[in-house]
PDB file of N, CA and C in Angstrom:
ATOM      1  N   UNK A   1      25.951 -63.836  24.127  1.00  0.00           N
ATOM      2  CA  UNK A   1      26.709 -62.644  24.436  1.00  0.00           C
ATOM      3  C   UNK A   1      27.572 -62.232  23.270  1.00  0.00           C
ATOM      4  N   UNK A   2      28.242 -61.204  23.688  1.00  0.00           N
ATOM      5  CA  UNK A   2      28.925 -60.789  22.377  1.00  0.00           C
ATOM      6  C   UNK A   2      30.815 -60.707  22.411  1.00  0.00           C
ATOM      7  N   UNK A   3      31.548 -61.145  21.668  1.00  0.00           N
ATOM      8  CA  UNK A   3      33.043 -61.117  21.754  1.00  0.00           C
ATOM      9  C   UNK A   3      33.508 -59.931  21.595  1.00  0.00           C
ATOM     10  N   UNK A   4      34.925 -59.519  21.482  1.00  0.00           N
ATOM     11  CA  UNK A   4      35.195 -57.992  21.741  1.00  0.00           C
ATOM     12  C   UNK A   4      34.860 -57.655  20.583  1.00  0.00           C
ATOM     13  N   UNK A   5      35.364 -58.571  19.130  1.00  0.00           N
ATOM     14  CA  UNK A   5      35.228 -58.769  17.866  1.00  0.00           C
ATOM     15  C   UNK A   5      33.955 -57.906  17.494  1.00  0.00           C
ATOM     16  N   UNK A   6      32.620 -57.987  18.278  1.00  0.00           N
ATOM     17  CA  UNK A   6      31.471 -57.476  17.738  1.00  0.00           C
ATOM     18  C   UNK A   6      30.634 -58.678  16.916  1.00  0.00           C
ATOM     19  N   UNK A   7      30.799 -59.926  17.159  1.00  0.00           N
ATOM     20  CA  UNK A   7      30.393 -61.224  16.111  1.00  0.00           C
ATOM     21  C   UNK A   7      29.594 -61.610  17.850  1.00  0.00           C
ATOM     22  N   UNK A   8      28.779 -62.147  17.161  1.00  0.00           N
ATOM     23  CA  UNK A   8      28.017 -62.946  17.916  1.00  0.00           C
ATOM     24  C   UNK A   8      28.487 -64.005  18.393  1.00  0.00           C
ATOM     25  N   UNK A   9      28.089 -64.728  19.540  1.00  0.00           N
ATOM     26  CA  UNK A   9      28.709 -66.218  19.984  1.00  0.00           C
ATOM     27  C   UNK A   9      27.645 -66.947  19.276  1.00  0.00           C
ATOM     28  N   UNK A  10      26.234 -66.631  19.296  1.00  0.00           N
ATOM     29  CA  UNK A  10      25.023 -67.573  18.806  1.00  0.00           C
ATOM     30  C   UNK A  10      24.558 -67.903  17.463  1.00  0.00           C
ATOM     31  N   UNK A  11      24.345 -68.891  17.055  1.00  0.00           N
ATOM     32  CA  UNK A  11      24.304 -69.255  15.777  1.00  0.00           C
ATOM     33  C   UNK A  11      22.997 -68.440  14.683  1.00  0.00           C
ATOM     34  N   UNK A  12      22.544 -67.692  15.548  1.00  0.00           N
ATOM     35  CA  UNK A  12      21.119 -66.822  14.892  1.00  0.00           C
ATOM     36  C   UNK A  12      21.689 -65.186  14.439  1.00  0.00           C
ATOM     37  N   UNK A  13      20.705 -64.733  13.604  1.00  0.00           N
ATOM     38  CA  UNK A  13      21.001 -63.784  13.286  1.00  0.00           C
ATOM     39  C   UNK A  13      19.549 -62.523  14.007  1.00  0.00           C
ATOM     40  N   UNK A  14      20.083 -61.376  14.810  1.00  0.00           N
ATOM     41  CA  UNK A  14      19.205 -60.642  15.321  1.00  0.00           C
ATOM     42  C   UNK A  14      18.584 -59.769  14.932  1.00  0.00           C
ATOM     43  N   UNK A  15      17.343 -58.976  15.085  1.00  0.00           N
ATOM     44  CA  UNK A  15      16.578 -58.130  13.972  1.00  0.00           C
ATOM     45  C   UNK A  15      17.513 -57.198  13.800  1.00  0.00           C
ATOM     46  N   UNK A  16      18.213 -56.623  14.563  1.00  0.00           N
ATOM     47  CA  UNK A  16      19.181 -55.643  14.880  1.00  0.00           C
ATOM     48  C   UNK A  16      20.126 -55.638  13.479  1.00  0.00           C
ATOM     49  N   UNK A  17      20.225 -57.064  12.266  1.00  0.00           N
ATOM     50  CA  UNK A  17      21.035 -57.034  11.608  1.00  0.00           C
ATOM     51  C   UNK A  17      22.393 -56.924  11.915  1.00  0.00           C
ATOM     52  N   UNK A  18      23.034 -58.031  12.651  1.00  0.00           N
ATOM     53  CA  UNK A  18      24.158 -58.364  13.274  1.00  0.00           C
ATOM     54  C   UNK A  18      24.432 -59.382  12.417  1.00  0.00           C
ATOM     55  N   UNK A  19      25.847 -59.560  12.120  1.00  0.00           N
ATOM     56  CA  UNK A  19      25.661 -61.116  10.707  1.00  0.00           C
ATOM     57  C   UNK A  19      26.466 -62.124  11.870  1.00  0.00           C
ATOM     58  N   UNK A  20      25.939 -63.148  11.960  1.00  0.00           N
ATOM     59  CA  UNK A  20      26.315 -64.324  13.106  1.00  0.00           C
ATOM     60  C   UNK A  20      27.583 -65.052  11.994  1.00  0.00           C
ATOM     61  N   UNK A  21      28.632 -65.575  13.217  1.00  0.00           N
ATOM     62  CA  UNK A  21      29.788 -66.040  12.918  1.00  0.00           C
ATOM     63  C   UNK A  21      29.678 -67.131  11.925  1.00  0.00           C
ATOM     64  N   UNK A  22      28.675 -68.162  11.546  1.00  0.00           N
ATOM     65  CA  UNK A  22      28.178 -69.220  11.189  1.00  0.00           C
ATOM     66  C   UNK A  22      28.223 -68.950   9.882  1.00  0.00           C
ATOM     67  N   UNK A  23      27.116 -67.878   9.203  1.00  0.00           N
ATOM     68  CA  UNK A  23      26.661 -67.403   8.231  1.00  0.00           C
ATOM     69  C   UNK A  23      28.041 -66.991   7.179  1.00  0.00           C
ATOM     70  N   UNK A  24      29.031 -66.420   8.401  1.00  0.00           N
ATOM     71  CA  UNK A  24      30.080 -65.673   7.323  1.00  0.00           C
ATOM     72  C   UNK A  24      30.768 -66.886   6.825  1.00  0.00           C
ATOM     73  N   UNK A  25      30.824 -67.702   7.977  1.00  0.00           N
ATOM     74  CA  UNK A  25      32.212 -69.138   7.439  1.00  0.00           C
ATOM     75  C   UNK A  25      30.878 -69.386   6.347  1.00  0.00           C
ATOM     76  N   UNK A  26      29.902 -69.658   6.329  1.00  0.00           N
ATOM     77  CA  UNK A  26      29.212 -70.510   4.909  1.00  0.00           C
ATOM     78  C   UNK A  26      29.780 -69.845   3.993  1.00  0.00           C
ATOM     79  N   UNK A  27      29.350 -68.816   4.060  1.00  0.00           N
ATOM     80  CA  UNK A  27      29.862 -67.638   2.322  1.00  0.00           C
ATOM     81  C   UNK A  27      31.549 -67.661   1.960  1.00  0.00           C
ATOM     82  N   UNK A  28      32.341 -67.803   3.118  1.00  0.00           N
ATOM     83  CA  UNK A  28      33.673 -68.239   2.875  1.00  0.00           C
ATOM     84  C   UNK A  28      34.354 -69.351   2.759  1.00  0.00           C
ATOM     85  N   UNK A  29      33.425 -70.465   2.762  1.00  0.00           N
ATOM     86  CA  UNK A  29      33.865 -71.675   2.389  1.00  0.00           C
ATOM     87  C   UNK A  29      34.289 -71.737   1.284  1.00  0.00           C
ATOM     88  N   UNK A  30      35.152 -72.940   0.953  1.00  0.00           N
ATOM     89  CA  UNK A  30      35.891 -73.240  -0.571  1.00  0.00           C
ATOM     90  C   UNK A  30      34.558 -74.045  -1.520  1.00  0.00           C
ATOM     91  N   UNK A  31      34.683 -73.409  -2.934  1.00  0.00           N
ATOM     92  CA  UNK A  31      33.316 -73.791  -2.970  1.00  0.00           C
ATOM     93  C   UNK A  31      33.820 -75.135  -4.081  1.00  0.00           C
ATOM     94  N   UNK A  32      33.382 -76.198  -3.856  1.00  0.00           N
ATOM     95  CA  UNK A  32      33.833 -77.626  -4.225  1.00  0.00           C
ATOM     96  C   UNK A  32      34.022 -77.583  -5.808  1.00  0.00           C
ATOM     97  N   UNK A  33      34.268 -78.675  -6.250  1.00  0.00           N
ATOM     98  CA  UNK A  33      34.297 -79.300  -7.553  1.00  0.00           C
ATOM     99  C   UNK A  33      32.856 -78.782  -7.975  1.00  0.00           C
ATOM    100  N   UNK A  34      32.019 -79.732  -7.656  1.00  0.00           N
ATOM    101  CA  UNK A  34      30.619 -79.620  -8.401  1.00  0.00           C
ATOM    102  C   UNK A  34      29.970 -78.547  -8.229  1.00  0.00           C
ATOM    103  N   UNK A  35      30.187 -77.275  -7.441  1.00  0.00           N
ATOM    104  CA  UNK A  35      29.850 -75.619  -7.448  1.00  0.00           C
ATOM    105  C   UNK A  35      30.377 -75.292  -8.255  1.00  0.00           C
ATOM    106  N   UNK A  36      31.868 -75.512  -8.729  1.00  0.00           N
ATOM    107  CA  UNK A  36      32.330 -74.564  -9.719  1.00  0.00           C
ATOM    108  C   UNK A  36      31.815 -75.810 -11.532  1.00  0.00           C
ATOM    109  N   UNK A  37      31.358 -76.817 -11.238  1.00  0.00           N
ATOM    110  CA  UNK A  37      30.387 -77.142 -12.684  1.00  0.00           C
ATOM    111  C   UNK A  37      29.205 -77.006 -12.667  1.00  0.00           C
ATOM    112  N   UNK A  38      28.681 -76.514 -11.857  1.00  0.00           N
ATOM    113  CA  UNK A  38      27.474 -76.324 -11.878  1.00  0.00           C
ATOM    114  C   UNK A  38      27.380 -74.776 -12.510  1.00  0.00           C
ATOM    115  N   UNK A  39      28.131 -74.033 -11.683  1.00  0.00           N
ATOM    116  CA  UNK A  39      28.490 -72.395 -12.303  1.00  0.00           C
ATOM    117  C   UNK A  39      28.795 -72.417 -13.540  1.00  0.00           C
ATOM    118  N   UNK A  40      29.432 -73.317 -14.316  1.00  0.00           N
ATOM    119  CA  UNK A  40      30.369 -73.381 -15.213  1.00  0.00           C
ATOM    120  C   UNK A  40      29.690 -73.780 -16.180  1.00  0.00           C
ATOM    121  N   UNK A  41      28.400 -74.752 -16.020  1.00  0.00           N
ATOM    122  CA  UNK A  41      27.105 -75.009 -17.006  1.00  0.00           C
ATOM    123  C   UNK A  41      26.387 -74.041 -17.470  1.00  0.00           C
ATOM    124  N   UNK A  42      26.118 -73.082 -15.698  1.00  0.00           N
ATOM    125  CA  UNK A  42      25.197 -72.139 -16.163  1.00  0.00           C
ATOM    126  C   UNK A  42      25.791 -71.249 -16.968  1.00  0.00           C
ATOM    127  N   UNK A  43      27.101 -70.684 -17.128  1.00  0.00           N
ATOM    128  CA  UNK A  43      28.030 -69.928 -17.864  1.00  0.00           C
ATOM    129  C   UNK A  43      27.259 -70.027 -19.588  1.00  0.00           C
ATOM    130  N   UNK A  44      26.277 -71.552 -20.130  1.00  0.00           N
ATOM    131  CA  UNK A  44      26.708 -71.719 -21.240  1.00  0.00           C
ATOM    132  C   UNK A  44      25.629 -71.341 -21.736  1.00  0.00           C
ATOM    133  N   UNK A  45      24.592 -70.473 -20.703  1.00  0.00           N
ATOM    134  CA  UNK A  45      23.349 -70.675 -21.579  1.00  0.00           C
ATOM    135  C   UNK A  45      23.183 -69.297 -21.717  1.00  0.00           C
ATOM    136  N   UNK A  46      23.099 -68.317 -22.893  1.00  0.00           N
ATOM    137  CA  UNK A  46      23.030 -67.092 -23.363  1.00  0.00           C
ATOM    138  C   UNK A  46      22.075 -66.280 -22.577  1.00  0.00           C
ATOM    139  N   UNK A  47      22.440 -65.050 -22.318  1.00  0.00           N
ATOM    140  CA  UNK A  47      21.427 -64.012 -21.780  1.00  0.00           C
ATOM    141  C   UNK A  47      21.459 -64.210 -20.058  1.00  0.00           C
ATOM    142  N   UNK A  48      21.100 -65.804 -19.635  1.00  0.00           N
ATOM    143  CA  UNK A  48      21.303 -66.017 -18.541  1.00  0.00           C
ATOM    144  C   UNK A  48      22.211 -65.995 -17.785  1.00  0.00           C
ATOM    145  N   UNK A  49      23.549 -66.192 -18.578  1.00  0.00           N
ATOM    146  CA  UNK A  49      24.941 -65.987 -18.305  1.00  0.00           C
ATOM    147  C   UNK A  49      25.038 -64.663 -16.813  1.00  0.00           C
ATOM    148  N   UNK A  50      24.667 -63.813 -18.143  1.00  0.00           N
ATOM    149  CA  UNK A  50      25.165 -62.424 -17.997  1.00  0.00           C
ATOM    150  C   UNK A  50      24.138 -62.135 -16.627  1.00  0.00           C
ATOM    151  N   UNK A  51      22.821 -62.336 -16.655  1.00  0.00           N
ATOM    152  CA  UNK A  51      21.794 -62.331 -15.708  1.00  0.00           C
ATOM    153  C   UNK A  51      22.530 -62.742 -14.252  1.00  0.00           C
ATOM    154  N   UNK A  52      23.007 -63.922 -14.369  1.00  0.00           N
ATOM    155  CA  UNK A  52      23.784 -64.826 -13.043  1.00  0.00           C
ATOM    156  C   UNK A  52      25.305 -64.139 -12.578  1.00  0.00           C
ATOM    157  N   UNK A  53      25.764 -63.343 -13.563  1.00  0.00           N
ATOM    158  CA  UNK A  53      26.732 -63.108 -13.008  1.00  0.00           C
ATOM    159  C   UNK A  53      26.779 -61.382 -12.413  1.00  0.00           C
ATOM    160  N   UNK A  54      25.695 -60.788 -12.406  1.00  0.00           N
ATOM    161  CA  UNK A  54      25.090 -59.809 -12.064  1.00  0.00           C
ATOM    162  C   UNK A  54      24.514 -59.833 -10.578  1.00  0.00           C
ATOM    163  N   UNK A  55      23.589 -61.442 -10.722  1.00  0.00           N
ATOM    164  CA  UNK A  55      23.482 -61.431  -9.109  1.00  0.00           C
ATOM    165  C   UNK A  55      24.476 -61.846  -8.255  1.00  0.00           C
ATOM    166  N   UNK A  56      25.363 -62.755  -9.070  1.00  0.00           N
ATOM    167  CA  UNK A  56      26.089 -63.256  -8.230  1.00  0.00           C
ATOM    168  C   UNK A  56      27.319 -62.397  -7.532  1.00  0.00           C
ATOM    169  N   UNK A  57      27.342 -60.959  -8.931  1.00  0.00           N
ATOM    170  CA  UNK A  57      28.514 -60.517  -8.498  1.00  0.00           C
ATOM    171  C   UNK A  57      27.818 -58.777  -7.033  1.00  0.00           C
ATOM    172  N   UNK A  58      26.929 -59.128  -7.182  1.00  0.00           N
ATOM    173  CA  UNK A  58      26.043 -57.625  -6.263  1.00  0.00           C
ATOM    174  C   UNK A  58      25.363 -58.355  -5.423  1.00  0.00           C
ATOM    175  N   UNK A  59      24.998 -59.814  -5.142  1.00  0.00           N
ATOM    176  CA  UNK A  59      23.892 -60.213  -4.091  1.00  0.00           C
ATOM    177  C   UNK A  59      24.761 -60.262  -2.470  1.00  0.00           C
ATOM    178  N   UNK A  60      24.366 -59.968  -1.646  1.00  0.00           N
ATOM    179  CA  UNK A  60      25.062 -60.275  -0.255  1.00  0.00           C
ATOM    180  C   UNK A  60      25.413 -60.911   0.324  1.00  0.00           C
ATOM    181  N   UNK A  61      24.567 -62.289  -0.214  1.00  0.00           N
ATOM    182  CA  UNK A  61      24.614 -63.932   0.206  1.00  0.00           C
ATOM    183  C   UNK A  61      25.598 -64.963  -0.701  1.00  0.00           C
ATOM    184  N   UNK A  62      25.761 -64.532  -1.572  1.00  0.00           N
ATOM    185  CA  UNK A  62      26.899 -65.260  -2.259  1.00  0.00           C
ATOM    186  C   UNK A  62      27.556 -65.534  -1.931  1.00  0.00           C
ATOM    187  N   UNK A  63      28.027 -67.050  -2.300  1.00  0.00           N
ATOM    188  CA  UNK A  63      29.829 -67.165  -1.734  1.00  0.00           C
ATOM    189  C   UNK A  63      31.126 -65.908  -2.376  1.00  0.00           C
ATOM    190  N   UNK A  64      31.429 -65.889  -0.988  1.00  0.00           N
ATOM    191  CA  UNK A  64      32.771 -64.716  -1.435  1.00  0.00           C
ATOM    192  C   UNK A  64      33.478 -65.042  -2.778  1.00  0.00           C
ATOM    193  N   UNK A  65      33.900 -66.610  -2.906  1.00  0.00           N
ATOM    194  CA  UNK A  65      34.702 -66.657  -4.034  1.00  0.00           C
ATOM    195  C   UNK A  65      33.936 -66.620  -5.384  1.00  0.00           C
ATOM    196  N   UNK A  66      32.767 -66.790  -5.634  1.00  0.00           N
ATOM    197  CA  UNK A  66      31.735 -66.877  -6.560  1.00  0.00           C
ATOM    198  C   UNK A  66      31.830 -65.725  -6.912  1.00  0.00           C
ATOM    199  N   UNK A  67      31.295 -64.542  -5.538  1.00  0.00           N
ATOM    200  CA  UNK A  67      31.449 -62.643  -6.234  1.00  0.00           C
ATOM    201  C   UNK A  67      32.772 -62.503  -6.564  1.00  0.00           C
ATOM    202  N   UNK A  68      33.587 -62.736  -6.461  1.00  0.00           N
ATOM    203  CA  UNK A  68      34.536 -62.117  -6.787  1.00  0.00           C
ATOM    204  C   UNK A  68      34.920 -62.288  -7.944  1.00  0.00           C
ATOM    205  N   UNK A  69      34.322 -63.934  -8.314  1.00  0.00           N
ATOM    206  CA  UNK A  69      34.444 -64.353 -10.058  1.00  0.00           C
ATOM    207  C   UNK A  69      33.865 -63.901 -10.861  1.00  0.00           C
ATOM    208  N   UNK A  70      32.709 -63.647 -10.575  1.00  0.00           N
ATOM    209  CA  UNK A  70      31.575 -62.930 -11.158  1.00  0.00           C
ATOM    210  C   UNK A  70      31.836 -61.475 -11.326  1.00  0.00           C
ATOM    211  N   UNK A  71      32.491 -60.962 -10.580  1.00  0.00           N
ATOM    212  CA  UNK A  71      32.674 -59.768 -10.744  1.00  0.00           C
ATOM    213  C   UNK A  71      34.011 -59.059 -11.672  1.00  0.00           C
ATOM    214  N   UNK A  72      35.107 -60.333 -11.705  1.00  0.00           N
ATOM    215  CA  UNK A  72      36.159 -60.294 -12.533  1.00  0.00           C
ATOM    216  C   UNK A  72      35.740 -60.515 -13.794  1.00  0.00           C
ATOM    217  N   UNK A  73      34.928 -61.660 -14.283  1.00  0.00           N
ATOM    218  CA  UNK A  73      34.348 -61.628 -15.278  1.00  0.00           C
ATOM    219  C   UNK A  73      33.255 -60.703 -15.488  1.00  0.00           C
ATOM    220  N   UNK A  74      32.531 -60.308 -15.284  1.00  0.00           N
ATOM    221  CA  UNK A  74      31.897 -58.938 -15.629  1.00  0.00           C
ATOM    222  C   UNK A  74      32.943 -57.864 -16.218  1.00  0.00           C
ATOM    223  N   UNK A  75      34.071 -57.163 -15.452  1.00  0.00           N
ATOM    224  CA  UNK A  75      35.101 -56.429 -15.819  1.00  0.00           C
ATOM    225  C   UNK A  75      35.964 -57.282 -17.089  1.00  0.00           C
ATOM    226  N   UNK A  76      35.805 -58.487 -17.291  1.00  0.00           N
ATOM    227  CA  UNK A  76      36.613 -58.622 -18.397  1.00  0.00           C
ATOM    228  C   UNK A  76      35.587 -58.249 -19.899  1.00  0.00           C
ATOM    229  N   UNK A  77      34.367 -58.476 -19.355  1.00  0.00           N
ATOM    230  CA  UNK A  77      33.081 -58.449 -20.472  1.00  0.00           C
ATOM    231  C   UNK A  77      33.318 -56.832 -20.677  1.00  0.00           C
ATOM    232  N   UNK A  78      33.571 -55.821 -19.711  1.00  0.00           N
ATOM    233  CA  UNK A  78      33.487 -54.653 -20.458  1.00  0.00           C
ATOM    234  C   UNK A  78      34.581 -54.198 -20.758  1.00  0.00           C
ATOM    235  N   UNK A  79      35.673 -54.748 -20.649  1.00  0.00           N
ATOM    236  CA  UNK A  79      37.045 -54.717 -21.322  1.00  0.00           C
ATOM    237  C   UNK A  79      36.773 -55.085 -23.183  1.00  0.00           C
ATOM    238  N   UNK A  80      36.194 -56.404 -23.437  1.00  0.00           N
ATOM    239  CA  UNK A  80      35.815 -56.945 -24.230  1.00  0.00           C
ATOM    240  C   UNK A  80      35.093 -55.929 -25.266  1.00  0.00           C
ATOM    241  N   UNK A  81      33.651 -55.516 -24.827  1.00  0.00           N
ATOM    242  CA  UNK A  81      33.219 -54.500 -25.012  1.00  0.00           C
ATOM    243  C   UNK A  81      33.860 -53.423 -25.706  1.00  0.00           C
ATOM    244  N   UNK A  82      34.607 -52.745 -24.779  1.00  0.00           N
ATOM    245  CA  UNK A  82      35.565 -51.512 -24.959  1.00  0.00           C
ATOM    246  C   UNK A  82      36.447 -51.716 -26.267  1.00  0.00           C
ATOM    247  N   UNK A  83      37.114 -53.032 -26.507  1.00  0.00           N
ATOM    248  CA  UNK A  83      38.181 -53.058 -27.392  1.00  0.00           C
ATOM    249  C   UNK A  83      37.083 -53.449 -28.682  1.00  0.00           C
ATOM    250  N   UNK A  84      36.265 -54.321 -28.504  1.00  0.00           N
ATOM    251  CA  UNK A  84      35.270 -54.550 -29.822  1.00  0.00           C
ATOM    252  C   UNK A  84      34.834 -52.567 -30.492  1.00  0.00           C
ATOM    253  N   UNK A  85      33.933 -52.020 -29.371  1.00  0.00           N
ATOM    254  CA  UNK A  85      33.618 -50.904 -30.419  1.00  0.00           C
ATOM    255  C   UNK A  85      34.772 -50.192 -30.697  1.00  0.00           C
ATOM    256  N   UNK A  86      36.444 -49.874 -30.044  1.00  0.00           N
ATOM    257  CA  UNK A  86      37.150 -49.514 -30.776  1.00  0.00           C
ATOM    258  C   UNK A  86      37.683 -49.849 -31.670  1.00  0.00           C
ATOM    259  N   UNK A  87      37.732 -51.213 -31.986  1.00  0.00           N
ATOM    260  CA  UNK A  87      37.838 -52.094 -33.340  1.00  0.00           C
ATOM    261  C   UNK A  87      36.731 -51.937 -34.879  1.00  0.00           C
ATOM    262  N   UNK A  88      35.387 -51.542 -34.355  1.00  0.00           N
ATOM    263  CA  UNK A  88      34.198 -51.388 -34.882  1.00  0.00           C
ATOM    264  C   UNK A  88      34.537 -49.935 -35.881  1.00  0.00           C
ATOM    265  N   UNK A  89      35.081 -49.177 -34.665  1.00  0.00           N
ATOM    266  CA  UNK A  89      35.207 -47.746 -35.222  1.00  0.00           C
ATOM    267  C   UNK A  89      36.080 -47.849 -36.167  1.00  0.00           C
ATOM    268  N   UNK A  90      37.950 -48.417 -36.037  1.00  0.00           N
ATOM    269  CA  UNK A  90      38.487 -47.939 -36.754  1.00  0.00           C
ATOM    270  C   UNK A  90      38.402 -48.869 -38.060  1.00  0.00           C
ATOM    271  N   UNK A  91      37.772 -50.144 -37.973  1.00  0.00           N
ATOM    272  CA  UNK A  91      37.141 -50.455 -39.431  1.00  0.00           C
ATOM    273  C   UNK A  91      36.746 -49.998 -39.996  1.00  0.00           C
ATOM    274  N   UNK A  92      35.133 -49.051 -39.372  1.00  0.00           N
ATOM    275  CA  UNK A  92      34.390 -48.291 -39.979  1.00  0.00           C
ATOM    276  C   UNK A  92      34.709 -47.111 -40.908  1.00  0.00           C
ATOM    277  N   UNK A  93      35.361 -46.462 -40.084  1.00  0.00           N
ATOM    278  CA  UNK A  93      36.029 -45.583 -40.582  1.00  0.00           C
ATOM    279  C   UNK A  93      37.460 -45.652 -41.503  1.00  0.00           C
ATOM    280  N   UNK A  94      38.437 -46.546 -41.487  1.00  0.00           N
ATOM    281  CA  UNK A  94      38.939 -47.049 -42.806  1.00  0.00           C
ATOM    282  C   UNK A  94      38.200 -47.260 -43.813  1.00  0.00           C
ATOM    283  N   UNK A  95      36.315 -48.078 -43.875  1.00  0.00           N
ATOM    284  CA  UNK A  95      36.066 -48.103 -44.767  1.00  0.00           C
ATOM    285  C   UNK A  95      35.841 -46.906 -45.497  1.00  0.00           C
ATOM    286  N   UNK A  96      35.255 -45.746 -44.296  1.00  0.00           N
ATOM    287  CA  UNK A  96      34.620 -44.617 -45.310  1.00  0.00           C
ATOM    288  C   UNK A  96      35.642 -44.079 -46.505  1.00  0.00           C
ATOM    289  N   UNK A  97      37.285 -44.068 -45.328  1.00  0.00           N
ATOM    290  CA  UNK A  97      37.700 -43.277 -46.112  1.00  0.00           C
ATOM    291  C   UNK A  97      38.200 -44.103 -47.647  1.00  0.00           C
ATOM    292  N   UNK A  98      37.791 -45.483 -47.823  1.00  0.00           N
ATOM    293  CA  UNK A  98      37.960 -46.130 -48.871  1.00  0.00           C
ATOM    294  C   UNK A  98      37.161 -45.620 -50.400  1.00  0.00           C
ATOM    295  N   UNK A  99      36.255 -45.986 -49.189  1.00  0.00           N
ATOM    296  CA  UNK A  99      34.758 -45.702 -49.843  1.00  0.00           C
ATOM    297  C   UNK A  99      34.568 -44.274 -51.030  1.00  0.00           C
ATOM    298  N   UNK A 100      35.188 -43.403 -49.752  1.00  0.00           N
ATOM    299  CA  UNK A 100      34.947 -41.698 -50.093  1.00  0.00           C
ATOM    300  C   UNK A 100      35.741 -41.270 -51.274  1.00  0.00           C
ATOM    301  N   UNK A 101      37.212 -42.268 -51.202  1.00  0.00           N
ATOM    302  CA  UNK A 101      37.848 -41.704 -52.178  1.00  0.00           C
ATOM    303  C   UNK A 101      37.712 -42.469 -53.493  1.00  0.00           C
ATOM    304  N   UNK A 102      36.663 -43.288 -54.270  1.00  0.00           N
ATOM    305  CA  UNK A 102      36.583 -43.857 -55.348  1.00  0.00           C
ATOM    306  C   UNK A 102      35.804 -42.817 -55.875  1.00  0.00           C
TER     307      UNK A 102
END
């Protein structure tokens, strides 16, 4: 049956796409020591990085605290981003005008 809540009492999930009470506590669990080194390995391997933290930060099934890391770090990567090519530019352009005036 169903609580006023709208959550299911039963541990299944229905075609109807109802998300059962069970499913949400998994994704909100604290995610241990060896989840966050295991994450923290995969962090080291190039290209894949960025790959993992893409699904992790947009997939539905993820642990909550995982997306949310994933997704903070993503926003710090295009922070990163942002300040590198404005750094890029005003090098660049100091050099020209070095350049221009010899």
């Amino acid at each position: 049956g169903y609580q006023q809540s709208g959550y299911q009492q039963n541990s299944y999930v229905q075609p109807g796409g109802f998300s059962s009470v069970p499913v949400q506590q998994e994704k909100d669990r604290p995610m241990t020591t060896g989840d966050w080194l295991v994450t923290m390995l995969l962090m080291m391997i190039p290209v894949a990085n960025f790959v993992l933290l893409l699904v992790w930060a947009f997939s539905s099934d993820t642990n909550t605290n995982k997306k949310n890391w994933a997704r903070a770090e993503l926003i710090l990567m295009l922070i990163a981003v942002g300040i590198t090519v404005l750094f890029t530019v005003a090098v660049v352009g100091s050099l020209a005008s070095v350049f221009a005036s010899l």
